[in-house]
C-alpha atoms as a PDB file:
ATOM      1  CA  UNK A   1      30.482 -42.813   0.950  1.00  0.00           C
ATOM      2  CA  UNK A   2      28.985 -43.624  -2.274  1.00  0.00           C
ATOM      3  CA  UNK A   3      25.623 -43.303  -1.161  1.00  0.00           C
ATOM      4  CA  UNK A   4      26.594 -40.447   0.563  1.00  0.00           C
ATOM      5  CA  UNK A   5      27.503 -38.385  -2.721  1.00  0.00           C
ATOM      6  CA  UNK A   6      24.226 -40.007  -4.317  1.00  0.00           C
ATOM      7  CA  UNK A   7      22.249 -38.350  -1.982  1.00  0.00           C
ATOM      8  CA  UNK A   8      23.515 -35.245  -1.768  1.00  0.00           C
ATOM      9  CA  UNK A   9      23.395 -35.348  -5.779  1.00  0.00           C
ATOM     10  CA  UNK A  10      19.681 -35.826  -5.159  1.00  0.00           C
ATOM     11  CA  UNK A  11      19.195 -33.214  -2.932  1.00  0.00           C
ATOM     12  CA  UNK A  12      21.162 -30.719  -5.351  1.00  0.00           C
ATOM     13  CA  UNK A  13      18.810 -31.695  -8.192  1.00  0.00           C
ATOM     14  CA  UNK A  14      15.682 -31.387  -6.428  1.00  0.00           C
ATOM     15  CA  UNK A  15      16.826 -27.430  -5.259  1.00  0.00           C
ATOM     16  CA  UNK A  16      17.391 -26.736  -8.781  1.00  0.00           C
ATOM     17  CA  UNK A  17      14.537 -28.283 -10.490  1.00  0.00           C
ATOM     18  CA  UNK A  18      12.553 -26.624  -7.427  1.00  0.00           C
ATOM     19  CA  UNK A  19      14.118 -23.040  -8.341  1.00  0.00           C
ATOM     20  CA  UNK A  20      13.531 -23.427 -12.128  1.00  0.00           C
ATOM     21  CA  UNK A  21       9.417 -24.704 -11.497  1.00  0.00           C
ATOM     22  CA  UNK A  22       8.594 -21.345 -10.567  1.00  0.00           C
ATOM     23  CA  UNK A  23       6.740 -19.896 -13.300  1.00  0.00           C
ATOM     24  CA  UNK A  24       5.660 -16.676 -14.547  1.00  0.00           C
ATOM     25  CA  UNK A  25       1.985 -15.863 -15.249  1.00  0.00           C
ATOM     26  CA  UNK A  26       1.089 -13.436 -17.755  1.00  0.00           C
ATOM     27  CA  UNK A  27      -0.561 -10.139 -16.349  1.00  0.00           C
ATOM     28  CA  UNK A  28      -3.455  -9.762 -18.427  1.00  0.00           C
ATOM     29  CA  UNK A  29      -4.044  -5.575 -18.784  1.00  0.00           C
ATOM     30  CA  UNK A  30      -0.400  -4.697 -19.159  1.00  0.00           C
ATOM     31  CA  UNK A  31       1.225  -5.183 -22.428  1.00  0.00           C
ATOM     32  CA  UNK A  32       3.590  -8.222 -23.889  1.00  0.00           C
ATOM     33  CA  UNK A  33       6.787  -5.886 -23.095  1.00  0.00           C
ATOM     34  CA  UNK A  34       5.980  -5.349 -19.948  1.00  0.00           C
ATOM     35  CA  UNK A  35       5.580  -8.462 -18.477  1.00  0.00           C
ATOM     36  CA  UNK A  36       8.557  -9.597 -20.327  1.00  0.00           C
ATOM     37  CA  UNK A  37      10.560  -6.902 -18.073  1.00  0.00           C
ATOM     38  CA  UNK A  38       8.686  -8.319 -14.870  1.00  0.00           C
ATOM     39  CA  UNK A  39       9.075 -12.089 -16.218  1.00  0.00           C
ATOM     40  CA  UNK A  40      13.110 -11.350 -16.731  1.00  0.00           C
ATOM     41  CA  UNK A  41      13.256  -9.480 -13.391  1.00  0.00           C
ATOM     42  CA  UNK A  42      11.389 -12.476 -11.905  1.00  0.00           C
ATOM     43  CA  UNK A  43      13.894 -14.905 -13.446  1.00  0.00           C
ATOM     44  CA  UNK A  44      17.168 -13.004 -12.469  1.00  0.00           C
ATOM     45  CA  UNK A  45      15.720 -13.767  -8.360  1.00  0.00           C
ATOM     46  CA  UNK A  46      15.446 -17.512  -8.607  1.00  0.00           C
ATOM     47  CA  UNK A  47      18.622 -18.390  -7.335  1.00  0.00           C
ATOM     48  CA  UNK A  48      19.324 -15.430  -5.014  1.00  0.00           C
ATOM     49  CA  UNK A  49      20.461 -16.053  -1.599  1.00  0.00           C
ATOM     50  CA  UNK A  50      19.338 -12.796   0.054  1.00  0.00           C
ATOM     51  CA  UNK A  51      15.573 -12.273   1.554  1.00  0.00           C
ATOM     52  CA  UNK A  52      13.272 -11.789  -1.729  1.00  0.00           C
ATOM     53  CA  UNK A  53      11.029  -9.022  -0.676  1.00  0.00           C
ATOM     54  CA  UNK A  54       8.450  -6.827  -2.298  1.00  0.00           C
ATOM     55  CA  UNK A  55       6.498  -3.307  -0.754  1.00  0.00           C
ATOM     56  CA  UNK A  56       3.804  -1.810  -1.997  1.00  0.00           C
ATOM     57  CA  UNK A  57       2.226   1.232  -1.083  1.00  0.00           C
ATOM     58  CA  UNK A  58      -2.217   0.917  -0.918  1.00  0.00           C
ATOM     59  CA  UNK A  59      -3.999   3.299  -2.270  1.00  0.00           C
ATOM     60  CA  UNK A  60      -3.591   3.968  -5.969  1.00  0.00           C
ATOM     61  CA  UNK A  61      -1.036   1.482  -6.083  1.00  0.00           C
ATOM     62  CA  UNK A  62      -2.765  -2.086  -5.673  1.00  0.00           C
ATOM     63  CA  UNK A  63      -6.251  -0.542  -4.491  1.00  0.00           C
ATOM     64  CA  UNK A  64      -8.016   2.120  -6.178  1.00  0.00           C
ATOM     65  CA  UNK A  65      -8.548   5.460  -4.354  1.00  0.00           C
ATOM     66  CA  UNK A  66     -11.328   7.024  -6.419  1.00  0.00           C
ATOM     67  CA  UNK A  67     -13.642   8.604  -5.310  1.00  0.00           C
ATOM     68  CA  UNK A  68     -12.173   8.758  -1.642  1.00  0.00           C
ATOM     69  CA  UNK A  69      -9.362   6.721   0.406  1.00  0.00           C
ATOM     70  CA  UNK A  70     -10.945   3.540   2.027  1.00  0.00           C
ATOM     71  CA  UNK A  71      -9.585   5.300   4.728  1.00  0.00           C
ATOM     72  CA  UNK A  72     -11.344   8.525   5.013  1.00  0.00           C
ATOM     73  CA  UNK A  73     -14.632   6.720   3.919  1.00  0.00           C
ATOM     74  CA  UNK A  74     -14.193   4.394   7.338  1.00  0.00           C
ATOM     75  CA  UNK A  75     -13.568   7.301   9.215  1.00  0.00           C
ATOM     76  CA  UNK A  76     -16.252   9.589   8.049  1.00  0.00           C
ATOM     77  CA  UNK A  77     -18.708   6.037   8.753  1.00  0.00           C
ATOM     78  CA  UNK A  78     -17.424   6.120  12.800  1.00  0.00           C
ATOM     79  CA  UNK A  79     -17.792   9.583  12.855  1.00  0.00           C
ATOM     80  CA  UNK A  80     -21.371   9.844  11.864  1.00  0.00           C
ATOM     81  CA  UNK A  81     -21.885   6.575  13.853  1.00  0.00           C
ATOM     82  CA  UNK A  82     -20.300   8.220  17.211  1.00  0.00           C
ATOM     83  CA  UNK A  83     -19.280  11.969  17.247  1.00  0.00           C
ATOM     84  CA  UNK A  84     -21.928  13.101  14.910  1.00  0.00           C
ATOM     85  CA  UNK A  85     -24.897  14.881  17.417  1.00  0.00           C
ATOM     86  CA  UNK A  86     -22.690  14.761  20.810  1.00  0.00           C
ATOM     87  CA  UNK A  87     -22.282  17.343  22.813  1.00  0.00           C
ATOM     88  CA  UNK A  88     -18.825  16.584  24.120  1.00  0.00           C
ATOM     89  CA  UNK A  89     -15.239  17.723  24.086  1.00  0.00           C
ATOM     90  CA  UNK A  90     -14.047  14.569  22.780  1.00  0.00           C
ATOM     91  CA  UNK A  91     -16.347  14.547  19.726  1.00  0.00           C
ATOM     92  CA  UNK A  92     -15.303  17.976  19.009  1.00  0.00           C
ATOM     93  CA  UNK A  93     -12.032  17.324  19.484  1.00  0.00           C
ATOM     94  CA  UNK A  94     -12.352  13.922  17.139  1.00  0.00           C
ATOM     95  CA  UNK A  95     -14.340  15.751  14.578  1.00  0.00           C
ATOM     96  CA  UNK A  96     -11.418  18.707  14.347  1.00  0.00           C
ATOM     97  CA  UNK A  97      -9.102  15.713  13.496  1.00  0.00           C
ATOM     98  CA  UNK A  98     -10.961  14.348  10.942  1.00  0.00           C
ATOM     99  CA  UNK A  99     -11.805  17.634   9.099  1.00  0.00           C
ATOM    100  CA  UNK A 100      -7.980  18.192   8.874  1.00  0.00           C
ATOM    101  CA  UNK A 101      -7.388  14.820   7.493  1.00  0.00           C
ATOM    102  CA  UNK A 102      -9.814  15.255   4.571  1.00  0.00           C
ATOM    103  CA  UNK A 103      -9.523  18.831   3.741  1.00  0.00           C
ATOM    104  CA  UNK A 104      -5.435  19.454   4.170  1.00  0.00           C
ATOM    105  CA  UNK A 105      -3.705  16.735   2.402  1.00  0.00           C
ATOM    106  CA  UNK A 106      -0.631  19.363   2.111  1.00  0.00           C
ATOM    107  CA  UNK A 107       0.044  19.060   5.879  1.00  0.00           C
ATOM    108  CA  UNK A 108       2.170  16.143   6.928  1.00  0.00           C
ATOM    109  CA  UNK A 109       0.697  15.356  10.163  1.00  0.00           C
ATOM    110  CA  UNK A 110      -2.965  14.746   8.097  1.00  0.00           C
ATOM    111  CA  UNK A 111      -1.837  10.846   8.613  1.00  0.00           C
ATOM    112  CA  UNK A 112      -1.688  11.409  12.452  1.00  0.00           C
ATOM    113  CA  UNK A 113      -4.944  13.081  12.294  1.00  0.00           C
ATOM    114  CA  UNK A 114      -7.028   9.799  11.174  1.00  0.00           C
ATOM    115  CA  UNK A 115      -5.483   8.049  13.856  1.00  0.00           C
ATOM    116  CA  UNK A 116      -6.760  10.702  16.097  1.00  0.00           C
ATOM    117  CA  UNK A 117      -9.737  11.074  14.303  1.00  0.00           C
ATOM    118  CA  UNK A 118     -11.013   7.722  16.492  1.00  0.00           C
ATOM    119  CA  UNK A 119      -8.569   7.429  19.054  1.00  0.00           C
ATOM    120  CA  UNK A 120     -10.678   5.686  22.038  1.00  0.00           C
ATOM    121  CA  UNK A 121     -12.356   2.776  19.741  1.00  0.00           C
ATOM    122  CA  UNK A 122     -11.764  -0.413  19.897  1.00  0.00           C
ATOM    123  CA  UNK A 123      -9.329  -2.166  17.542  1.00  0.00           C
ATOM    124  CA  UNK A 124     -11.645  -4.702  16.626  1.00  0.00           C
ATOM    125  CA  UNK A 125     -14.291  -2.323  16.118  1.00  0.00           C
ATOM    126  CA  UNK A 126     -12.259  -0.463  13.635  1.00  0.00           C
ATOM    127  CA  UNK A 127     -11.037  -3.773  11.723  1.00  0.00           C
ATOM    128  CA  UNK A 128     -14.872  -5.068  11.217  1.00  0.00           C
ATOM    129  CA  UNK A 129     -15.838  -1.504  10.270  1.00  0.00           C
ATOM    130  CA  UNK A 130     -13.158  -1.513   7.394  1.00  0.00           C
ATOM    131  CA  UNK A 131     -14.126  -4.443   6.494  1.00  0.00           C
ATOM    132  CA  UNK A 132     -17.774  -3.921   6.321  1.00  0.00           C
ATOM    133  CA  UNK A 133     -16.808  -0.500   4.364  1.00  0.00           C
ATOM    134  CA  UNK A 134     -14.845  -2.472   1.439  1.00  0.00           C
ATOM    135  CA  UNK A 135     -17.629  -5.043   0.973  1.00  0.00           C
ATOM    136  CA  UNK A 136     -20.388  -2.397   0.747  1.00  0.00           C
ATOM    137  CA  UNK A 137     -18.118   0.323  -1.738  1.00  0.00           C
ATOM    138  CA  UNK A 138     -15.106  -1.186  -2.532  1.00  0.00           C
ATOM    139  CA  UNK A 139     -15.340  -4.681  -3.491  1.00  0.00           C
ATOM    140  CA  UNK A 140     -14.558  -3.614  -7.393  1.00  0.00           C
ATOM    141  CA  UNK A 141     -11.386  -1.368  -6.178  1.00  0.00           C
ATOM    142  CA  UNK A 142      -8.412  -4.158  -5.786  1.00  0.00           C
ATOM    143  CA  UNK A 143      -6.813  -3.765  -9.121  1.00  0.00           C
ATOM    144  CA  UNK A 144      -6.862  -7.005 -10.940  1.00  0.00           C
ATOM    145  CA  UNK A 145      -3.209  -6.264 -12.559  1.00  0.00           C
ATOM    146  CA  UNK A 146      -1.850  -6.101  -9.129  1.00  0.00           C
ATOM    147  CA  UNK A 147      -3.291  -9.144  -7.546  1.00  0.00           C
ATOM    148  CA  UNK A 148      -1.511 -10.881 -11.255  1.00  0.00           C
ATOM    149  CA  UNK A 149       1.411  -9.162 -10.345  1.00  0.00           C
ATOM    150  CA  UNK A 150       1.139  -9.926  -6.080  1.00  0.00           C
ATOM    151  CA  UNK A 151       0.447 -13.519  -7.597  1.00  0.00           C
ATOM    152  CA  UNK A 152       3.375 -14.022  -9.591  1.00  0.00           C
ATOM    153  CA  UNK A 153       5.792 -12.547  -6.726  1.00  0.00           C
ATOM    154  CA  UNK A 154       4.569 -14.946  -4.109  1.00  0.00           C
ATOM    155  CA  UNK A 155       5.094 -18.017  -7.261  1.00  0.00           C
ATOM    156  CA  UNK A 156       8.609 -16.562  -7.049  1.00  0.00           C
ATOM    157  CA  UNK A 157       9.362 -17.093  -3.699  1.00  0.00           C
ATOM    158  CA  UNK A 158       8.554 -13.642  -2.165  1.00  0.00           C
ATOM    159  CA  UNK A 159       7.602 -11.814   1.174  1.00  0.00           C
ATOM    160  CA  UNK A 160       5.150  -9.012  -0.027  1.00  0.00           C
ATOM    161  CA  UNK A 161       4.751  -5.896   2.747  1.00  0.00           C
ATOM    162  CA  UNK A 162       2.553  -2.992   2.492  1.00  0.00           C
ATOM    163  CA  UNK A 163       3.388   0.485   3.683  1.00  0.00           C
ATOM    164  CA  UNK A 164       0.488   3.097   3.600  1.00  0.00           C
ATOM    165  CA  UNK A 165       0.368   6.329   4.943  1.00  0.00           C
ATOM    166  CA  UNK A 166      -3.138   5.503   6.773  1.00  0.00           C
ATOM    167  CA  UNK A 167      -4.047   4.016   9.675  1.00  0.00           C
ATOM    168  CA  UNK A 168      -2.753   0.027   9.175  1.00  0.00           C
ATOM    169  CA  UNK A 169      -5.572  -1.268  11.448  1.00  0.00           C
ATOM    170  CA  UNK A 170      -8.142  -0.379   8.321  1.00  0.00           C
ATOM    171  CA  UNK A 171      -6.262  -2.177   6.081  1.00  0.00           C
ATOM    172  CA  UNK A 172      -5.474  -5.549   7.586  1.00  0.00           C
ATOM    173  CA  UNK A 173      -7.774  -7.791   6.793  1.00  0.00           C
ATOM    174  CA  UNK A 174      -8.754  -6.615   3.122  1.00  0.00           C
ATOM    175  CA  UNK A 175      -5.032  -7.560   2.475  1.00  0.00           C
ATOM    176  CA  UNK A 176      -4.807 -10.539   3.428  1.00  0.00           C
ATOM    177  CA  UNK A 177      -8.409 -11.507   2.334  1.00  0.00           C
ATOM    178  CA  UNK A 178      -7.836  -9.822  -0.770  1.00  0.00           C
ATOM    179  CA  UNK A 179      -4.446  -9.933  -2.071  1.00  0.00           C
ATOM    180  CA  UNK A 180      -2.860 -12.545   0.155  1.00  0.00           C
ATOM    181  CA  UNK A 181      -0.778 -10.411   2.335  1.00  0.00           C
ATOM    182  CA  UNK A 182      -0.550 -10.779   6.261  1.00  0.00           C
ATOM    183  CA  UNK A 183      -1.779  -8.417   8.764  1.00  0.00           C
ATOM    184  CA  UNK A 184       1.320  -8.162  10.327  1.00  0.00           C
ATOM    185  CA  UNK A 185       3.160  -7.097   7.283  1.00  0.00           C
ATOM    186  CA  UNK A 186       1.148  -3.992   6.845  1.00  0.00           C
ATOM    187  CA  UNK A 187       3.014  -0.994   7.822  1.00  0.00           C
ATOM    188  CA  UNK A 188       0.886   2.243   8.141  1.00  0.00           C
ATOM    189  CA  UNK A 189      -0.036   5.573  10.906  1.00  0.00           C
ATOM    190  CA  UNK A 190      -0.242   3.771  13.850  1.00  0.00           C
ATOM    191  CA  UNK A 191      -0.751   4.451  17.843  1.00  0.00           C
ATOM    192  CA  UNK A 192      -0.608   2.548  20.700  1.00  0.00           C
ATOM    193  CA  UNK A 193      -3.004  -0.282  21.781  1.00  0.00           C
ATOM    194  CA  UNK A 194      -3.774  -0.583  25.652  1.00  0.00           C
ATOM    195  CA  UNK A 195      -6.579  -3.671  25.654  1.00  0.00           C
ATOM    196  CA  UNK A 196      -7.879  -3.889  22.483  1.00  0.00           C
ATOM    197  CA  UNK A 197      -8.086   0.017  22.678  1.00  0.00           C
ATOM    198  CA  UNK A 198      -6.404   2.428  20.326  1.00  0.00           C
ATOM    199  CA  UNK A 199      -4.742   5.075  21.727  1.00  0.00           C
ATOM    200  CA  UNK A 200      -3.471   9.056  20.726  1.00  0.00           C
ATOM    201  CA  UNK A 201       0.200   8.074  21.278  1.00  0.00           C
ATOM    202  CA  UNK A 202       1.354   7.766  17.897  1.00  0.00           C
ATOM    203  CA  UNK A 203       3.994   5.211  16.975  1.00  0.00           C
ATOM    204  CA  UNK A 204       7.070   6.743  14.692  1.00  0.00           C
ATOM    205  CA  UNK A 205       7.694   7.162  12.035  1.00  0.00           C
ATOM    206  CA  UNK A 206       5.275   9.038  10.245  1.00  0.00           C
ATOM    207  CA  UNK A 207       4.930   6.582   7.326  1.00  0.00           C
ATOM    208  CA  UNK A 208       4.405  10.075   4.742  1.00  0.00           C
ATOM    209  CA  UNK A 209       7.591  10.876   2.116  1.00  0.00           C
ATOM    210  CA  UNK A 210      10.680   9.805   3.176  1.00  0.00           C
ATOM    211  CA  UNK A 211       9.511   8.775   6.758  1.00  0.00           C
ATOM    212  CA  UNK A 212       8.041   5.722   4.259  1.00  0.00           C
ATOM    213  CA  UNK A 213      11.498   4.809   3.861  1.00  0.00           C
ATOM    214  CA  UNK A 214      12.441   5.119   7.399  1.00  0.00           C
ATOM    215  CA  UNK A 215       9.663   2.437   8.184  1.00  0.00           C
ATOM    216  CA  UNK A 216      10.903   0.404   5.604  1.00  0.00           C
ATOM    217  CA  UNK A 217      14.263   0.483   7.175  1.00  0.00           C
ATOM    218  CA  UNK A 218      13.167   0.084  10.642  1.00  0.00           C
ATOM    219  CA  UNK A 219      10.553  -2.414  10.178  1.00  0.00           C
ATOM    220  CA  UNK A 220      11.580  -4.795   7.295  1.00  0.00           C
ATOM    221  CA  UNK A 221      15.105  -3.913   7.325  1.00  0.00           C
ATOM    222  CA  UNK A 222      16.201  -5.991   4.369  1.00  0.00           C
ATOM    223  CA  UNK A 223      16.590  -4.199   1.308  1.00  0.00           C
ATOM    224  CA  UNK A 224      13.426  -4.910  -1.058  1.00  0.00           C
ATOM    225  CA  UNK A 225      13.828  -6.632  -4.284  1.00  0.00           C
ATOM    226  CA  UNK A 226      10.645  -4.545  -5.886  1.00  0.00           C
ATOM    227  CA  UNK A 227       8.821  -1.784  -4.675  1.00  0.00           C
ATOM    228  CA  UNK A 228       6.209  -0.047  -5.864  1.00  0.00           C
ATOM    229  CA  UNK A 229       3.997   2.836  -5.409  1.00  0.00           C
ATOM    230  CA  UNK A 230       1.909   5.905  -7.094  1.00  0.00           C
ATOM    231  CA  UNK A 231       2.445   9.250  -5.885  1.00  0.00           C
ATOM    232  CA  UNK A 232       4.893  11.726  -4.631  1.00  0.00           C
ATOM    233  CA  UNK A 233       4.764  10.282  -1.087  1.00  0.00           C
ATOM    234  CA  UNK A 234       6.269   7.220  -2.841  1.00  0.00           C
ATOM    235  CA  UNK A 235       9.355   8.409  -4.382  1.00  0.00           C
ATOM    236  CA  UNK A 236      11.492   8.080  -1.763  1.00  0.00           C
ATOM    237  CA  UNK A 237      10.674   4.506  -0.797  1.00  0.00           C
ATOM    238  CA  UNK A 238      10.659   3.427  -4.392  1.00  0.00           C
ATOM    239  CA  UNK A 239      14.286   4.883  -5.314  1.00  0.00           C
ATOM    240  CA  UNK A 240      15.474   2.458  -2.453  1.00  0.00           C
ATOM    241  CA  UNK A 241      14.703  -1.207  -4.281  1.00  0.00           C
ATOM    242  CA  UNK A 242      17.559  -2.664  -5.163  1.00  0.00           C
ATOM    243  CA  UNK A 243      16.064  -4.420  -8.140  1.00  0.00           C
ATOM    244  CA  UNK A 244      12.509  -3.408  -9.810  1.00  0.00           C
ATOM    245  CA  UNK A 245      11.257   0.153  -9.182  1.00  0.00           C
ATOM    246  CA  UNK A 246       7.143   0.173 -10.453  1.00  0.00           C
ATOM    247  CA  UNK A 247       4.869   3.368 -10.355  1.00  0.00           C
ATOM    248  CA  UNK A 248       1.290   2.617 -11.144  1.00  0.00           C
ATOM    249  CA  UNK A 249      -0.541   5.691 -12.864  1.00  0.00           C
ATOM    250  CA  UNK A 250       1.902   8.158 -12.320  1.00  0.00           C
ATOM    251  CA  UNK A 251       0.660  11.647 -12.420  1.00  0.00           C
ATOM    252  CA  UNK A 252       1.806  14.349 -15.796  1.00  0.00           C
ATOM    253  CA  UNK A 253      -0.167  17.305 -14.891  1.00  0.00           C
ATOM    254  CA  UNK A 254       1.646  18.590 -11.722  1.00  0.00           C
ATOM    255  CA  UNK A 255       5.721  19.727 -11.407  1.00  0.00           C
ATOM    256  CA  UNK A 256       7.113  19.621  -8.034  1.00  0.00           C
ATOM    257  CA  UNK A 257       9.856  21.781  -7.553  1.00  0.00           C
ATOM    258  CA  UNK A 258      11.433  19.829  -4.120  1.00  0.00           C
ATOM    259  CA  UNK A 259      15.503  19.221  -4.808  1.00  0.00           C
ATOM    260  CA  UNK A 260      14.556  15.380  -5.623  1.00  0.00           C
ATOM    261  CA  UNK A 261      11.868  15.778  -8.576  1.00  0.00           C
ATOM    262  CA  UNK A 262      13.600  19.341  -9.642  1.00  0.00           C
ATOM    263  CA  UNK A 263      10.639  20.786 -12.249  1.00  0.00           C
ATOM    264  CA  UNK A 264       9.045  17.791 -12.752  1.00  0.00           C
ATOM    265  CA  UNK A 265       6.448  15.886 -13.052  1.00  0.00           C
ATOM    266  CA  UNK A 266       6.378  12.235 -11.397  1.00  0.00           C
ATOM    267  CA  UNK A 267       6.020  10.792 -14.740  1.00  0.00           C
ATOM    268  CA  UNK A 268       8.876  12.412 -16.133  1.00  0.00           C
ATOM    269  CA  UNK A 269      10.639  11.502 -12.875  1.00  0.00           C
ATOM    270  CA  UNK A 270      10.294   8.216 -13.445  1.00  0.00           C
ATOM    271  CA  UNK A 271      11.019   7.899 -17.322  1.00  0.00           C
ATOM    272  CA  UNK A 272      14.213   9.847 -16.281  1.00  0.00           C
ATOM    273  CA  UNK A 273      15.025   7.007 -13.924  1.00  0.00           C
ATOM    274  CA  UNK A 274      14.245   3.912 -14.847  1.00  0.00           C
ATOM    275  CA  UNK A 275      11.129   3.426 -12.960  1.00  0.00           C
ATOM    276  CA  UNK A 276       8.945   0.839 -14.767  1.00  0.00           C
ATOM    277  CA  UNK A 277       5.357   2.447 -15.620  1.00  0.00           C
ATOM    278  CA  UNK A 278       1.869   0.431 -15.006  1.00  0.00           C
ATOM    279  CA  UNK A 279      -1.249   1.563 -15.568  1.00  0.00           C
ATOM    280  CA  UNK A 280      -4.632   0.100 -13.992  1.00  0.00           C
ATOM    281  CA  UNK A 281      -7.966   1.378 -13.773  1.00  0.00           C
ATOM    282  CA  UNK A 282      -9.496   2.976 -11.140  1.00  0.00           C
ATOM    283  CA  UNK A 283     -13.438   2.547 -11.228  1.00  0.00           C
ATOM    284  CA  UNK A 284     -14.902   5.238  -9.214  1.00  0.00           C
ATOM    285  CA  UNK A 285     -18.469   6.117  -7.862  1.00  0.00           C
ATOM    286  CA  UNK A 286     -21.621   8.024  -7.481  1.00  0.00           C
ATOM    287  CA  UNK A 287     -20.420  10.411  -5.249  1.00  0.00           C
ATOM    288  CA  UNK A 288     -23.692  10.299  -2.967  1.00  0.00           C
ATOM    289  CA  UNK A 289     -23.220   6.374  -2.422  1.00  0.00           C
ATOM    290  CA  UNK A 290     -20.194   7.698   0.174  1.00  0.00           C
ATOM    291  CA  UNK A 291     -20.043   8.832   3.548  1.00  0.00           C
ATOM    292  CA  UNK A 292     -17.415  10.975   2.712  1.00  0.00           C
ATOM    293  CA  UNK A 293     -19.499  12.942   0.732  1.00  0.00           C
ATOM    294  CA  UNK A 294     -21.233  14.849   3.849  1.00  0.00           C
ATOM    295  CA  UNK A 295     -17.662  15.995   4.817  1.00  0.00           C
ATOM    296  CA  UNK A 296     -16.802  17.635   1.964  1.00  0.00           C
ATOM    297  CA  UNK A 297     -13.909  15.586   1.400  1.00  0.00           C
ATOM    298  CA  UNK A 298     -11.243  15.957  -1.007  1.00  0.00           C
ATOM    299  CA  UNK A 299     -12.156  13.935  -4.491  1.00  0.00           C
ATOM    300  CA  UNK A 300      -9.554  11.992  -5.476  1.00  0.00           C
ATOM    301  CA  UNK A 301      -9.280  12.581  -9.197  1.00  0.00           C
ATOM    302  CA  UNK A 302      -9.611   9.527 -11.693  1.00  0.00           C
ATOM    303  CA  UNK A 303      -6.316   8.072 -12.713  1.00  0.00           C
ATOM    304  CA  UNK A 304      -5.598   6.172 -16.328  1.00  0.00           C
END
């Protein structure tokens, strides 16, 4: 009996000397006060006894997105690489897609449309292309105070998910290469796969606005501990943590007058509500050095 106690004695020291090694590295980029609000949010989650879960939005939030989305830059690459020239239905068809996606960000479905926009490719095709796009124009675009931060959360014990509004299959492997984060916990615009082939049948929800949240729901289920994002398409998802609510660069210039953000900007949205501001910077590009470029596509502005 005695050894009995002794041992569990042992066990219960070694669980709380193993919850109190965890420790916090400073994010160097963000200031002293706030990493002392992520350090004493990161402290509070030691000892917690639900799921510790973080979700992150991609572009603009861990990744820069200046000048273009990684995602419309691998798109535009296929396209000039197989609809470009060709005489064909499909290729017009494909091409219609993709000019909607980078010239109508206002219309929900522009997600859908760079799944559509190569619909018929092969899956691996797509992943080696993405890849092959970040290590030619985006190598400098992971945003060192997010990998700190993505570091720190995983020294804490945590699951970290990513839900994007673009096609998942783009993003896979830069994740995991780059910050750490498995495939299979990034949550995007997706379609069906039939032998390695991607298909037109999209897969609900739309992961745009609040059908981020849905995904969340649906997907992950548990209720985050952090989640962060940049835009307005994030609001929604970010209002759901139950703990640590983080918008990176949030914009001041534009009010949106929808009955959640009510006049205002999603700065002032987030000052209002206890959303914790970060700022990283996005290093852009020479504007020819992109595919992108001969579409026309929408310039993403440069952010703080």
């Amino acid at each position: 009996m005695k050894l009995k106690k002794l041992l569990i004695s042992a066990t219960f020291l070694l669980f709380i000397n193993y919850g109190f090694a965890q420790t916090y590295n400073h994010i160097v980029g963000w200031s002293k006060k706030m990493n002392n609000e992520i350090y004493q949010f990161l402290e509070t989650t030691k000892l917690t006894s639900t799921p510790k879960i973080a979700v992150f939005d991609f572009d603009g939030t861990i990744f820069g997105q200046t000048p273009y989305y990684i995602a419309d830059e691998v798109i535009c690459t296929y396209a000039i690489d197989n609809y470009i020239g060709k005489e064909n239905k499909s290729a017009e068809k494909s091409l219609k897609h993709l000019n909607n996606t980078l010239h109508n960000k206002k219309d929900p479905n522009h997600t859908i449309d760079r799944v559509y926009s190569f619909a018929g490719a092969k899956l691996d095709e797509i992943q080696n292309l993405s890849w092959n796009v970040y290590q030619a124009k985006y190598q400098d675009k992971a945003y060192p105070e997010m990998q700190q931060l993505i570091a720190n959360l995983y020294e804490y014990g945590f699951e970290i998910w990513v839900i994007t509004g673009s096609p998942s299959v783009i993003y896979g492997k830069i994740a995991s290469k780059i910050f750490g984060i498995p495939d299979s916990h990034i949550i995007g615009a997706n379609s069906v796969i039939y032998n390695g082939v991607i298909s037109d049948e999209i897969i609900p929800p739309v992961t745009m606005n609040n059908g981020k949240l849905i995904a969340l729901e649906t997907f992950i289920r548990e209720k985050p501990l952090l989640i962060g994002g940049n835009s307005r398409g994030d609001i929604e998802m970010v209002q759901y943590s139950q703990g640590l609510k983080l918008m990176i660069n949030p914009d001041n210039t534009k009010k949106y007058s929808d009955s959640l953000l009510k006049n205002q900007s999603i700065q002032e949205f987030c000052e209002e509500n206890n959303i914790l501001i970060g700022h990283c910077k996005d290093i852009g590009g020479k504007l020819s050095d992109f595919n992108a470029t001969k579409f026309k596509a929408n310039v993403n502005t440069n952010t703080p």
